[in-house]
PDB file of N, CA and C in Angstrom:
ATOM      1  N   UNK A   1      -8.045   9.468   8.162  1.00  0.00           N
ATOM      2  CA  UNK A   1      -6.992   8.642   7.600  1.00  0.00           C
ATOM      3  C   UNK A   1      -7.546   7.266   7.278  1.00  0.00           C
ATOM      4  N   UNK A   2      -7.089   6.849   5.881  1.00  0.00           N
ATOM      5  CA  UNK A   2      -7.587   5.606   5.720  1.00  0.00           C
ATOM      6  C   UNK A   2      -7.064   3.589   5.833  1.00  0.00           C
ATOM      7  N   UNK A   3      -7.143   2.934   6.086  1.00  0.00           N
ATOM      8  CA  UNK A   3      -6.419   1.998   6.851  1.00  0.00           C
ATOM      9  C   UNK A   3      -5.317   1.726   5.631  1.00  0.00           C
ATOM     10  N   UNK A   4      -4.217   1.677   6.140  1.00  0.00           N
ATOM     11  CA  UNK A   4      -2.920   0.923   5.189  1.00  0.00           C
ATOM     12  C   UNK A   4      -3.323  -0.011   4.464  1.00  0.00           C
ATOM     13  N   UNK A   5      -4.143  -0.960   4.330  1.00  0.00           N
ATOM     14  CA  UNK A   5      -4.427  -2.324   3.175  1.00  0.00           C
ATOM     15  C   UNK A   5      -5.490  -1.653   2.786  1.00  0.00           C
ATOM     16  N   UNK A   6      -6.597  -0.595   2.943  1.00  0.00           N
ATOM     17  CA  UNK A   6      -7.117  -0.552   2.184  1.00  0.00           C
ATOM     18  C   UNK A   6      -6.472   0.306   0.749  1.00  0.00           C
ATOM     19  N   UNK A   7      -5.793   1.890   1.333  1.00  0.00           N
ATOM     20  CA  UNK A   7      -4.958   2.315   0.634  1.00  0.00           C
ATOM     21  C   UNK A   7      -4.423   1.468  -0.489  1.00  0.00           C
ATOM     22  N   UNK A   8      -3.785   0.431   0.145  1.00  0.00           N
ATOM     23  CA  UNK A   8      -2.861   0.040  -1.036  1.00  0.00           C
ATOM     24  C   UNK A   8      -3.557  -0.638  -2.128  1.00  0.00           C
ATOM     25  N   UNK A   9      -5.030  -1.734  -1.647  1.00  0.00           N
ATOM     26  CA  UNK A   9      -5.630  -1.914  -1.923  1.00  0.00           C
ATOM     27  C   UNK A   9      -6.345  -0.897  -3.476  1.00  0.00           C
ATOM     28  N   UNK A  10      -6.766   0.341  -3.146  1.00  0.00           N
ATOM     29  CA  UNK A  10      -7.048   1.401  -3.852  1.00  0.00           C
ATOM     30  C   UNK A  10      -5.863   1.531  -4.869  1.00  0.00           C
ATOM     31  N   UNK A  11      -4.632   2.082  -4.290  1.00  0.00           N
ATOM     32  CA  UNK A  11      -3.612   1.914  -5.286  1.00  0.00           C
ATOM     33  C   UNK A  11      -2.993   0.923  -6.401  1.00  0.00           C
ATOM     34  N   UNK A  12      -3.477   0.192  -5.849  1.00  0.00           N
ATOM     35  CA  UNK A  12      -3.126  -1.535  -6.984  1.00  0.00           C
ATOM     36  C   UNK A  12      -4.222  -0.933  -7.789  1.00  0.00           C
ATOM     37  N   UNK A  13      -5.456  -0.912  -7.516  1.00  0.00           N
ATOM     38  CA  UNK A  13      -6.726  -0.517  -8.700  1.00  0.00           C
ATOM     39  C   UNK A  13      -6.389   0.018  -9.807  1.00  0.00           C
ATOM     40  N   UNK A  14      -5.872   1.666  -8.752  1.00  0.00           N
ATOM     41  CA  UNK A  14      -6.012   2.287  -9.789  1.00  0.00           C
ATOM     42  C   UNK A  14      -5.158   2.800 -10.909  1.00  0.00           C
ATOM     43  N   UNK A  15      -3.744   2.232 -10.323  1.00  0.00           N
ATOM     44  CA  UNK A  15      -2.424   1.939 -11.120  1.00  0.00           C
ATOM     45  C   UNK A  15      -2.687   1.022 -11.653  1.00  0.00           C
ATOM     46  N   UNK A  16      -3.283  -0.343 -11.859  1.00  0.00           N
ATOM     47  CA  UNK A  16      -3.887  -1.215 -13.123  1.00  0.00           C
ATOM     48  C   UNK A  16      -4.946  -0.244 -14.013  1.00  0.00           C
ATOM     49  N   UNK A  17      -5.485   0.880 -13.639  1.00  0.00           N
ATOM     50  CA  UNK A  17      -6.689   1.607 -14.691  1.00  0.00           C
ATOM     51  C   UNK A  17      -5.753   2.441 -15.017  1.00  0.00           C
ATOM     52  N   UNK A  18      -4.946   3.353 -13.985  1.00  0.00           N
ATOM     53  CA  UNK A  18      -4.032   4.342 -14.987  1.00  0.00           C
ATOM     54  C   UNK A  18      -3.183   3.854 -16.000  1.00  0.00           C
ATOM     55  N   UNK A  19      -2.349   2.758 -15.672  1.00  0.00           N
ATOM     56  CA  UNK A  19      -1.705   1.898 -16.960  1.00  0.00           C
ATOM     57  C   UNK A  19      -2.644   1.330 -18.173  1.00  0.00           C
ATOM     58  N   UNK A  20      -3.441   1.123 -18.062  1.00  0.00           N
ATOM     59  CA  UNK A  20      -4.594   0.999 -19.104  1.00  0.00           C
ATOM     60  C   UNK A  20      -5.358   1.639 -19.992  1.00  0.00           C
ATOM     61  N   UNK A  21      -5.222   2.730 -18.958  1.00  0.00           N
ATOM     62  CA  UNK A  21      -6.367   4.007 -19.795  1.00  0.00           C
ATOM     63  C   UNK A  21      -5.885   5.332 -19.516  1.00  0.00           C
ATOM     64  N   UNK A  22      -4.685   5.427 -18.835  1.00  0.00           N
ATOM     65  CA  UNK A  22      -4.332   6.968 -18.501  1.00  0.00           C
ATOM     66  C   UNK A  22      -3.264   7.294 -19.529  1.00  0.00           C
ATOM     67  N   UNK A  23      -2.925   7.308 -20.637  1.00  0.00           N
ATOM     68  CA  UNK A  23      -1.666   7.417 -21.485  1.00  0.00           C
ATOM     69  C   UNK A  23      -2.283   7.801 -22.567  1.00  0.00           C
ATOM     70  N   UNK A  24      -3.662   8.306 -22.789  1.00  0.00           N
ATOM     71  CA  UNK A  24      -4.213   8.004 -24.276  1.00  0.00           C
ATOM     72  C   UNK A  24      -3.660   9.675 -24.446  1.00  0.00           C
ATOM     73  N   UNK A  25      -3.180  10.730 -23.618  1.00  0.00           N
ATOM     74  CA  UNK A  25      -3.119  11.853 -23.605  1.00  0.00           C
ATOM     75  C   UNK A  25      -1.373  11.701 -24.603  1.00  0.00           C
ATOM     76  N   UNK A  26      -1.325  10.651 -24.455  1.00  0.00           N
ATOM     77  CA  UNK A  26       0.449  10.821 -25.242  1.00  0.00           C
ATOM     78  C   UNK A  26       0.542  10.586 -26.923  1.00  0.00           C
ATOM     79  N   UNK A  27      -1.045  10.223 -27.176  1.00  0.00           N
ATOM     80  CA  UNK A  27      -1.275  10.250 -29.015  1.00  0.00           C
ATOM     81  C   UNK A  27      -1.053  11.575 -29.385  1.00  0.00           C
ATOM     82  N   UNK A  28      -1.245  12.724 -28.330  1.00  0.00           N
ATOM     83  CA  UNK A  28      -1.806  13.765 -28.857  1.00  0.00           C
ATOM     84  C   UNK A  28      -0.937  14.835 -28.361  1.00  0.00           C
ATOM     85  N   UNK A  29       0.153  14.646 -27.438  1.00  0.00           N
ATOM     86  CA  UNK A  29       0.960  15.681 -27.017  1.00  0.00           C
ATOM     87  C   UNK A  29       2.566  15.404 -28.070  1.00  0.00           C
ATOM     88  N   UNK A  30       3.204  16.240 -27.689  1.00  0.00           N
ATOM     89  CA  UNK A  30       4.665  16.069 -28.010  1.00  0.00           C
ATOM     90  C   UNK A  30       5.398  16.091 -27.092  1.00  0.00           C
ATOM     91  N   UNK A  31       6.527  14.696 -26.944  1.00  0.00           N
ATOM     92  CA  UNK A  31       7.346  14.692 -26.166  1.00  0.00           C
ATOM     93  C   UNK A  31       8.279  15.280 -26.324  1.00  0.00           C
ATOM     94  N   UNK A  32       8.680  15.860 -25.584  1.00  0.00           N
ATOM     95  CA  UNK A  32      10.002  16.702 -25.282  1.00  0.00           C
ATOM     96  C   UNK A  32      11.402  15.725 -25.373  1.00  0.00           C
ATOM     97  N   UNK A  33      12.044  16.308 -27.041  1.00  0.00           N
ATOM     98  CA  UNK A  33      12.851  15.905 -28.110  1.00  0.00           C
ATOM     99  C   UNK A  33      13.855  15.247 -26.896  1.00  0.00           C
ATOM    100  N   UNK A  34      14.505  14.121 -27.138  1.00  0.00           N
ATOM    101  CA  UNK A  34      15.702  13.438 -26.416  1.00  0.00           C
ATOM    102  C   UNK A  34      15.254  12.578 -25.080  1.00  0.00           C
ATOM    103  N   UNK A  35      13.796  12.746 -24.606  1.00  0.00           N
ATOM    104  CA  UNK A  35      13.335  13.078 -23.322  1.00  0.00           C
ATOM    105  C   UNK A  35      13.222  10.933 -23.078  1.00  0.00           C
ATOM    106  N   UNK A  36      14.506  10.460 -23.007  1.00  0.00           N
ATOM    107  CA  UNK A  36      14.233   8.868 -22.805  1.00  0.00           C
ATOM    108  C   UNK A  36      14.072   8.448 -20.731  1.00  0.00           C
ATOM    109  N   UNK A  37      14.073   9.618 -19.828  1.00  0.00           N
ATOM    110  CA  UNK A  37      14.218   9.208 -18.651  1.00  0.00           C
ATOM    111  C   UNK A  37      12.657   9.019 -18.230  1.00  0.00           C
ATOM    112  N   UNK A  38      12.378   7.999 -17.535  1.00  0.00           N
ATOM    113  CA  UNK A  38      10.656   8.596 -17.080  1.00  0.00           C
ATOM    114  C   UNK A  38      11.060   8.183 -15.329  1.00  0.00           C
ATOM    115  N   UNK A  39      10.197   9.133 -14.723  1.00  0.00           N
ATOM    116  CA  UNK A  39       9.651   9.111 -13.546  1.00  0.00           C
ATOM    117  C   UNK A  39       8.934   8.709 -13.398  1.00  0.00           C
ATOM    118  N   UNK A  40       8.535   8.163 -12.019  1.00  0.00           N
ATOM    119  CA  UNK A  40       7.018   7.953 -11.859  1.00  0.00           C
ATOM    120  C   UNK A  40       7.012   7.896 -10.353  1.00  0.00           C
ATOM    121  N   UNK A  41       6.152   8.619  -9.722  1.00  0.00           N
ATOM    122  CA  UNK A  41       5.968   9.186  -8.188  1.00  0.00           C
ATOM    123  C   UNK A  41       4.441   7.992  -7.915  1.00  0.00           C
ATOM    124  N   UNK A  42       4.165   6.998  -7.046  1.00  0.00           N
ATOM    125  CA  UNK A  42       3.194   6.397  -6.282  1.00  0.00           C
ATOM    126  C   UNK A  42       3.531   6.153  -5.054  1.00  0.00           C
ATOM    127  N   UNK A  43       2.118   6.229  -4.438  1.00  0.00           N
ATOM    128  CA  UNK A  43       2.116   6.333  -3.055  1.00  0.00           C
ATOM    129  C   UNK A  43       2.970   4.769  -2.409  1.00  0.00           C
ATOM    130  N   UNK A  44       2.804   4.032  -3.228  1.00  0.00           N
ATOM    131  CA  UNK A  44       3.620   2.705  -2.450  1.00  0.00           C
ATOM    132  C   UNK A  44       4.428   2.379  -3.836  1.00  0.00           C
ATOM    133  N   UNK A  45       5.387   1.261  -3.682  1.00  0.00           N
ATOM    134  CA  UNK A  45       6.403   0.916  -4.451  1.00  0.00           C
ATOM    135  C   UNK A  45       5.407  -0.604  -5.570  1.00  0.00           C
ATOM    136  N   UNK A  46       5.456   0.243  -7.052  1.00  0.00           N
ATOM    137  CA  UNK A  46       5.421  -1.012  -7.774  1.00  0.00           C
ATOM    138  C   UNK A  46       5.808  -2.026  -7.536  1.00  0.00           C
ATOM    139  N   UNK A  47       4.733  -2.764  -7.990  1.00  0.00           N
ATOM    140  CA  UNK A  47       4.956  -4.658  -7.837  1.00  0.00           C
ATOM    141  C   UNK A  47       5.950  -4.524  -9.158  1.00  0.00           C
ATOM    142  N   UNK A  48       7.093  -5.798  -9.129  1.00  0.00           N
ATOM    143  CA  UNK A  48       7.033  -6.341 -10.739  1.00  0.00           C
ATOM    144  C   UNK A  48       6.053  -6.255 -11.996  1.00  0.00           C
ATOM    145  N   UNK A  49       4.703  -6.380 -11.798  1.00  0.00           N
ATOM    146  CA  UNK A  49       3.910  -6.670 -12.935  1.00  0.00           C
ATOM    147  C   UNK A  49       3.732  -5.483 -13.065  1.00  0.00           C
ATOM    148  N   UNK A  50       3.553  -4.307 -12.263  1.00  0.00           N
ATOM    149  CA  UNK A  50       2.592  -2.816 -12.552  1.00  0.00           C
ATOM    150  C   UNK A  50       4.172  -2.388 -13.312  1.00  0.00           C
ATOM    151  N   UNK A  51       5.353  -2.541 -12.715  1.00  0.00           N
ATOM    152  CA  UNK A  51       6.380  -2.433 -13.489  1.00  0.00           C
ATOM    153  C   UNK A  51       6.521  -1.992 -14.942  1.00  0.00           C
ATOM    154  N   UNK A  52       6.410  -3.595 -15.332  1.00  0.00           N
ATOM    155  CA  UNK A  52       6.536  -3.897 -16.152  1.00  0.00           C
ATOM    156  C   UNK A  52       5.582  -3.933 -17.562  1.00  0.00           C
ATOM    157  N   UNK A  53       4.546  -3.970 -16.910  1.00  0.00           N
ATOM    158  CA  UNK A  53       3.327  -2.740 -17.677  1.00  0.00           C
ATOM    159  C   UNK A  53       3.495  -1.641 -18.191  1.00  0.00           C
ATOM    160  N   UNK A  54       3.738  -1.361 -16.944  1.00  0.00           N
ATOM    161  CA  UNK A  54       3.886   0.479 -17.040  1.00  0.00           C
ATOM    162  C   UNK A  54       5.108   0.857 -18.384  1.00  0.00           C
ATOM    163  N   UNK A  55       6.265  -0.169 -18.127  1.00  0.00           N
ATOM    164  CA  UNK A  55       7.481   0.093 -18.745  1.00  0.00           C
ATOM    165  C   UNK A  55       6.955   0.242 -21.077  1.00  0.00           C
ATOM    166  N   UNK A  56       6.076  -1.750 -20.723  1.00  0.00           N
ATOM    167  CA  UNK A  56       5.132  -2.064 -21.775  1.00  0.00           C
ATOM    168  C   UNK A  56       4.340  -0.723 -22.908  1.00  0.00           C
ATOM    169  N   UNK A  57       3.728  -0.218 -21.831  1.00  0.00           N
ATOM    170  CA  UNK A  57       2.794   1.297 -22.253  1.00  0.00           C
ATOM    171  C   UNK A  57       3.676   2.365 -22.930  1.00  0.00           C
ATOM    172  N   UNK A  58       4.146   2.598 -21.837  1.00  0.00           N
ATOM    173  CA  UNK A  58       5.315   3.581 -22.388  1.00  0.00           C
ATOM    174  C   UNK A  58       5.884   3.399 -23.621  1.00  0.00           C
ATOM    175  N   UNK A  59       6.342   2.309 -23.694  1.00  0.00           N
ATOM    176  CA  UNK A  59       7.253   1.507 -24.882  1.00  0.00           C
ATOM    177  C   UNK A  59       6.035   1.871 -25.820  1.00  0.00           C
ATOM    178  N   UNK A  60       5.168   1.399 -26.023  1.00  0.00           N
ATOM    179  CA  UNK A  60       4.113   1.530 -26.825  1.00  0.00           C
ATOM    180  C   UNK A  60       3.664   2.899 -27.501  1.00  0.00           C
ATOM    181  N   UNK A  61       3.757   3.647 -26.644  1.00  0.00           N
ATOM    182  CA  UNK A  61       2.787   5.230 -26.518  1.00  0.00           C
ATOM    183  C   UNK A  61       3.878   5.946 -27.439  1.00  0.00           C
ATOM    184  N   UNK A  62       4.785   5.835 -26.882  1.00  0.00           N
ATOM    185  CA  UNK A  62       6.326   6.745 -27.243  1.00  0.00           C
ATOM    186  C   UNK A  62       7.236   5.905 -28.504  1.00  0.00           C
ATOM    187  N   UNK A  63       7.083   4.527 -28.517  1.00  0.00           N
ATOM    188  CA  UNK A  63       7.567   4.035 -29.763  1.00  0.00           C
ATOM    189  C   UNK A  63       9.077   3.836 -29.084  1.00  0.00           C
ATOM    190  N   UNK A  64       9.959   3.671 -28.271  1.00  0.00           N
ATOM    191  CA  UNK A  64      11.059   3.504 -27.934  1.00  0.00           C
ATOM    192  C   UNK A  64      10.889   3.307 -26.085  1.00  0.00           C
ATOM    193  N   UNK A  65      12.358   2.697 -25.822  1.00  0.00           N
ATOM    194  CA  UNK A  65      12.403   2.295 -24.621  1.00  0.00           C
ATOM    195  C   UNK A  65      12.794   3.208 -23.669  1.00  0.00           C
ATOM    196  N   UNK A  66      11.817   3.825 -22.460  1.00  0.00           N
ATOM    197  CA  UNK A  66      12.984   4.229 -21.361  1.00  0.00           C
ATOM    198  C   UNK A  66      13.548   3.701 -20.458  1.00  0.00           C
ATOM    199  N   UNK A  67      14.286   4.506 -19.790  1.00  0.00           N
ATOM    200  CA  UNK A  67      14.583   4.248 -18.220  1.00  0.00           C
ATOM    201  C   UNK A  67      13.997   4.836 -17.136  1.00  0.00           C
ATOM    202  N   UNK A  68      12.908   3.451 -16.233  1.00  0.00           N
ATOM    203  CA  UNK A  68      12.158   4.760 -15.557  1.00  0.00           C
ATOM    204  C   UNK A  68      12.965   4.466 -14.132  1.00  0.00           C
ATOM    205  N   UNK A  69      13.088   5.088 -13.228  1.00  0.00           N
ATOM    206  CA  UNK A  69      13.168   5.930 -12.522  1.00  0.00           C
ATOM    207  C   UNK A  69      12.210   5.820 -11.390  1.00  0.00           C
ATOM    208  N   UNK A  70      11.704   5.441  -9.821  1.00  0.00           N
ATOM    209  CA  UNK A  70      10.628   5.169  -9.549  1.00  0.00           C
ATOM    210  C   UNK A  70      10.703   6.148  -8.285  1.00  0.00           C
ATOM    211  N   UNK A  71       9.814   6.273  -7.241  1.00  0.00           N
ATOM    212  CA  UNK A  71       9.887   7.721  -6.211  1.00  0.00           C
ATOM    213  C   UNK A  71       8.688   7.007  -5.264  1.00  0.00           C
ATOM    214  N   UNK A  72       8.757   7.348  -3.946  1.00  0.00           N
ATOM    215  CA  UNK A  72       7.631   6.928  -3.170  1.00  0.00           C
ATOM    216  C   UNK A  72       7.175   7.993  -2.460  1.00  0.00           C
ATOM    217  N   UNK A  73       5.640   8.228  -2.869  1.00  0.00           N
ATOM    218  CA  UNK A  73       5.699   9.651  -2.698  1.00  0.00           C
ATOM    219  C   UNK A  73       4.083   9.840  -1.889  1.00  0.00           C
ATOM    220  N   UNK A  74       4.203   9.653  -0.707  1.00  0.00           N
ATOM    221  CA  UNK A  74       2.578   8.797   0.076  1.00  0.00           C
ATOM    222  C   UNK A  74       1.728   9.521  -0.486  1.00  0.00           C
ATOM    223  N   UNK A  75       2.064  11.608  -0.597  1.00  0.00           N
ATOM    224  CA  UNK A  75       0.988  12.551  -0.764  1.00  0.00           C
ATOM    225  C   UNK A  75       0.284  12.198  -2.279  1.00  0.00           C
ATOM    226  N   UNK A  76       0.480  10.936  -2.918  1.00  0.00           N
ATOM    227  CA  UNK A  76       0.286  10.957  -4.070  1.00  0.00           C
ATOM    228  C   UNK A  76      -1.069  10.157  -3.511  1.00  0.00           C
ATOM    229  N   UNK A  77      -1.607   9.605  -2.466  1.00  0.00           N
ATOM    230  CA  UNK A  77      -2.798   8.788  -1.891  1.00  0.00           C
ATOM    231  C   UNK A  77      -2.856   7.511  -2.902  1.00  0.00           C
ATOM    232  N   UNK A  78      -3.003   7.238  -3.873  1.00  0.00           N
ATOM    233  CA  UNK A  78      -2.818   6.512  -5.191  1.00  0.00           C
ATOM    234  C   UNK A  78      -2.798   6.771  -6.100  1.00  0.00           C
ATOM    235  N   UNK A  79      -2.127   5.630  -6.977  1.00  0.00           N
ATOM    236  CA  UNK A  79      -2.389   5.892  -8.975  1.00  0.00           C
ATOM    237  C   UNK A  79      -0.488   6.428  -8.733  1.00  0.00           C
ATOM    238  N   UNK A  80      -0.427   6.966  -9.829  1.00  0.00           N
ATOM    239  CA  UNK A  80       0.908   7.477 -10.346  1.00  0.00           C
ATOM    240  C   UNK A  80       1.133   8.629 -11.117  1.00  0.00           C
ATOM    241  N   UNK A  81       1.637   9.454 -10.967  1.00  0.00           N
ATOM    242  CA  UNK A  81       2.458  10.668 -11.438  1.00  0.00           C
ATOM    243  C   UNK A  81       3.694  10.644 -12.446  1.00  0.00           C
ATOM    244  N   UNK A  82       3.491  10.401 -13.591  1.00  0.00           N
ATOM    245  CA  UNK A  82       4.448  10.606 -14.602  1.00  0.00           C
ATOM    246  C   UNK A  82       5.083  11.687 -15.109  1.00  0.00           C
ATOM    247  N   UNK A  83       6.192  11.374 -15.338  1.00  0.00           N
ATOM    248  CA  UNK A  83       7.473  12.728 -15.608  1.00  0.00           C
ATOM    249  C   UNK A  83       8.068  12.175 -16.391  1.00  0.00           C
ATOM    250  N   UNK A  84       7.645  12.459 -18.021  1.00  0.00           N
ATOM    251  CA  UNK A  84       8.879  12.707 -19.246  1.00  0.00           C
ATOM    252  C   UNK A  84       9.632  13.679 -19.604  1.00  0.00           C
ATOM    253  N   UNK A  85      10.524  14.730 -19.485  1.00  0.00           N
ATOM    254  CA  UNK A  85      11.008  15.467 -19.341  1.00  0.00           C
ATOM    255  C   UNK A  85      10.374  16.091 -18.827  1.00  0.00           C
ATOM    256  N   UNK A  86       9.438  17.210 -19.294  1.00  0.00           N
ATOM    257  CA  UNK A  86       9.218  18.205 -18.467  1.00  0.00           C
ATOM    258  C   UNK A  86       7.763  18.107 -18.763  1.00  0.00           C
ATOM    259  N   UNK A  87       7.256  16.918 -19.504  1.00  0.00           N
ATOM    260  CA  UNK A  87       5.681  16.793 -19.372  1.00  0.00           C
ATOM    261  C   UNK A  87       5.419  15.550 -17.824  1.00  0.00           C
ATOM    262  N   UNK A  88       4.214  16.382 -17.503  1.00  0.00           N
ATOM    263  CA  UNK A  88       3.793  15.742 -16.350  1.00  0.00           C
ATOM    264  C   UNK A  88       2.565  15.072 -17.023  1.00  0.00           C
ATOM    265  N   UNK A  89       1.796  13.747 -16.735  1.00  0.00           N
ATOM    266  CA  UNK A  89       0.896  12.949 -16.496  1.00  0.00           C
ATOM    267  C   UNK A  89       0.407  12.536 -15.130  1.00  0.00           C
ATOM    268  N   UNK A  90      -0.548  13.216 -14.864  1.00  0.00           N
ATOM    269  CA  UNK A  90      -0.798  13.319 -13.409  1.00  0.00           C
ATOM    270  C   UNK A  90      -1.975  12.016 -13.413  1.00  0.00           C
ATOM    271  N   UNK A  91      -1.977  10.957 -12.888  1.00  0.00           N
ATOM    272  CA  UNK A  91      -2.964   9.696 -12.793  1.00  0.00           C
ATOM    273  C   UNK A  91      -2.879   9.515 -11.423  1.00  0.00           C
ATOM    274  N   UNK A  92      -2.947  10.630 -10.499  1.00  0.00           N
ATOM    275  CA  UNK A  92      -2.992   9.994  -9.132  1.00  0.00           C
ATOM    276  C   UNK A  92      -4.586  10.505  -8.639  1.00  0.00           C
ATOM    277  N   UNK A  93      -4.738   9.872  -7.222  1.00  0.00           N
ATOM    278  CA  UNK A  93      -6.528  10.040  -6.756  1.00  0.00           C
ATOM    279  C   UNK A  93      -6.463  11.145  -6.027  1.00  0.00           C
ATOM    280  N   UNK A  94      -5.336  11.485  -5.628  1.00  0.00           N
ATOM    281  CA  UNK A  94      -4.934  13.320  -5.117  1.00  0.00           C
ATOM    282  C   UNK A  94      -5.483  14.274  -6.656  1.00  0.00           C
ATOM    283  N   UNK A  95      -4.988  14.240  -7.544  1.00  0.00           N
ATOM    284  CA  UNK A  95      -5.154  15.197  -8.769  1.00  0.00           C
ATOM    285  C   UNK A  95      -6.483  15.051  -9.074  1.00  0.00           C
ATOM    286  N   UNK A  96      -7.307  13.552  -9.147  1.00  0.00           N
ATOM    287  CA  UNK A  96      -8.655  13.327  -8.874  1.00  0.00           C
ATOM    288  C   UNK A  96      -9.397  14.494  -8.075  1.00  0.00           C
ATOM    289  N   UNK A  97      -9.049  14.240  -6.921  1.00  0.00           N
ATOM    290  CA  UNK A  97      -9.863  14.854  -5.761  1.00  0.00           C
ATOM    291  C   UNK A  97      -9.879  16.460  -6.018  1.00  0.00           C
ATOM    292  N   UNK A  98      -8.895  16.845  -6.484  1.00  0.00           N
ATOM    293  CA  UNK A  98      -8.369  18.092  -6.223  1.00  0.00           C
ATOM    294  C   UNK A  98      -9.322  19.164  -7.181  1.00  0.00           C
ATOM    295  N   UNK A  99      -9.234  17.996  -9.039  1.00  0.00           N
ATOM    296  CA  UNK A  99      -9.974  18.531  -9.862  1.00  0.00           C
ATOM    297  C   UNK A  99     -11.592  18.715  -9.703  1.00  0.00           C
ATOM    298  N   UNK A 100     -12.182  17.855  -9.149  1.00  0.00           N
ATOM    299  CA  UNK A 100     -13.503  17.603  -8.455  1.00  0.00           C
ATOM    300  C   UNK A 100     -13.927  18.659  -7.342  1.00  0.00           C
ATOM    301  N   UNK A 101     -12.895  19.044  -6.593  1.00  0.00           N
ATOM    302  CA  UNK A 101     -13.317  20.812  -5.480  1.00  0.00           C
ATOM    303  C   UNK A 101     -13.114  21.509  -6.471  1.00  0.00           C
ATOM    304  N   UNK A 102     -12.061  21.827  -7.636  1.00  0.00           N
ATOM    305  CA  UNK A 102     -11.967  23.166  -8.349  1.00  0.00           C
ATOM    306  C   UNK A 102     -13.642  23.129  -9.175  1.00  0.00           C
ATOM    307  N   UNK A 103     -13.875  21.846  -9.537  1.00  0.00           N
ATOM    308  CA  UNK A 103     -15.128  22.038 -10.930  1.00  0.00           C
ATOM    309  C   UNK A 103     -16.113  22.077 -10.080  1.00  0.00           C
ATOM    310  N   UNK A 104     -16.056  22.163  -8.131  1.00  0.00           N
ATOM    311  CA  UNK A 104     -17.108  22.210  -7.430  1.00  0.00           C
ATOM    312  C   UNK A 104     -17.562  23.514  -7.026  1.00  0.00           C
ATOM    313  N   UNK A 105     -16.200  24.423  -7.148  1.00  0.00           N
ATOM    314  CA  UNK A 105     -15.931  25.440  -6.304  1.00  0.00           C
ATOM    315  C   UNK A 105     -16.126  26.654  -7.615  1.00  0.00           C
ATOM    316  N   UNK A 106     -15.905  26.329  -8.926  1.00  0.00           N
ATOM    317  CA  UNK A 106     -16.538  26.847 -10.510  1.00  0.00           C
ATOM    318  C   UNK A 106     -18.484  26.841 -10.595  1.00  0.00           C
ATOM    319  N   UNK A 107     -18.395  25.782  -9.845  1.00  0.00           N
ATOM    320  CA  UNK A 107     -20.184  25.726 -10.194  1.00  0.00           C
ATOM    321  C   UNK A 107     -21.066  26.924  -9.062  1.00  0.00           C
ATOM    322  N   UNK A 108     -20.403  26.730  -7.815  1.00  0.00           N
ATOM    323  CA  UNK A 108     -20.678  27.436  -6.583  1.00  0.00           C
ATOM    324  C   UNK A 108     -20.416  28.740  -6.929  1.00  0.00           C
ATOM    325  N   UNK A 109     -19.353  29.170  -7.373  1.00  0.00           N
ATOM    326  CA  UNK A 109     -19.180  30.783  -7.547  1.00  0.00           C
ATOM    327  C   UNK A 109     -19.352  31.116  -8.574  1.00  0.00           C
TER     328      UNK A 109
END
């Protein structure tokens, strides 16, 4: 287990890199028609600024405003988990980790 400030520490990071660089997947998908609610699952509760970023991006990516919706969700370890209707954006260091044993466990067998 890793100490509480560093965690969060990690999570501020990498929710400033996922808001930055984790959305480029939304040039290229289609959102699911009507779909204005967003979720978003992180291991600790947005500051104001990651907020309001996050809200920023969105606005940007999608061309209109939502309503997000926020969830505290520890197993997420950091980063954030997005939910536009029924598309998921997975930017957490759990989905990290997870993809890194499967492409480990592909090379091994």
């Amino acid at each position: 287990a890793l100490p509480e400030e560093f965690r969060k520490e990690v999570h501020q990071r990498w929710v400033r890199d996922v808001i930055a660089n984790g959305f480029e997947a939304l040039d290229r998908l289609r959102i699911p028609q009507g779909a204005t609610e967003v979720q978003a699952k992180s291991a600790f509760e947005l500051s104001d600024k990651e907020r309001t970023e996050l809200k920023a991006k969105l606005k940007e990516k999608l061309g209109f405003d939502t309503k997000l919706t926020e969830q505290i969700e520890p197993g997420v370890i950091a980063g954030l988990v997005v939910s536009i209707g029924s598309l998921v954006l997975d930017g957490s260091l759990k989905f990290a980790i997870q993809e890194q044993a499967r492409a480990k466990s592909k090379q091994s067998g």
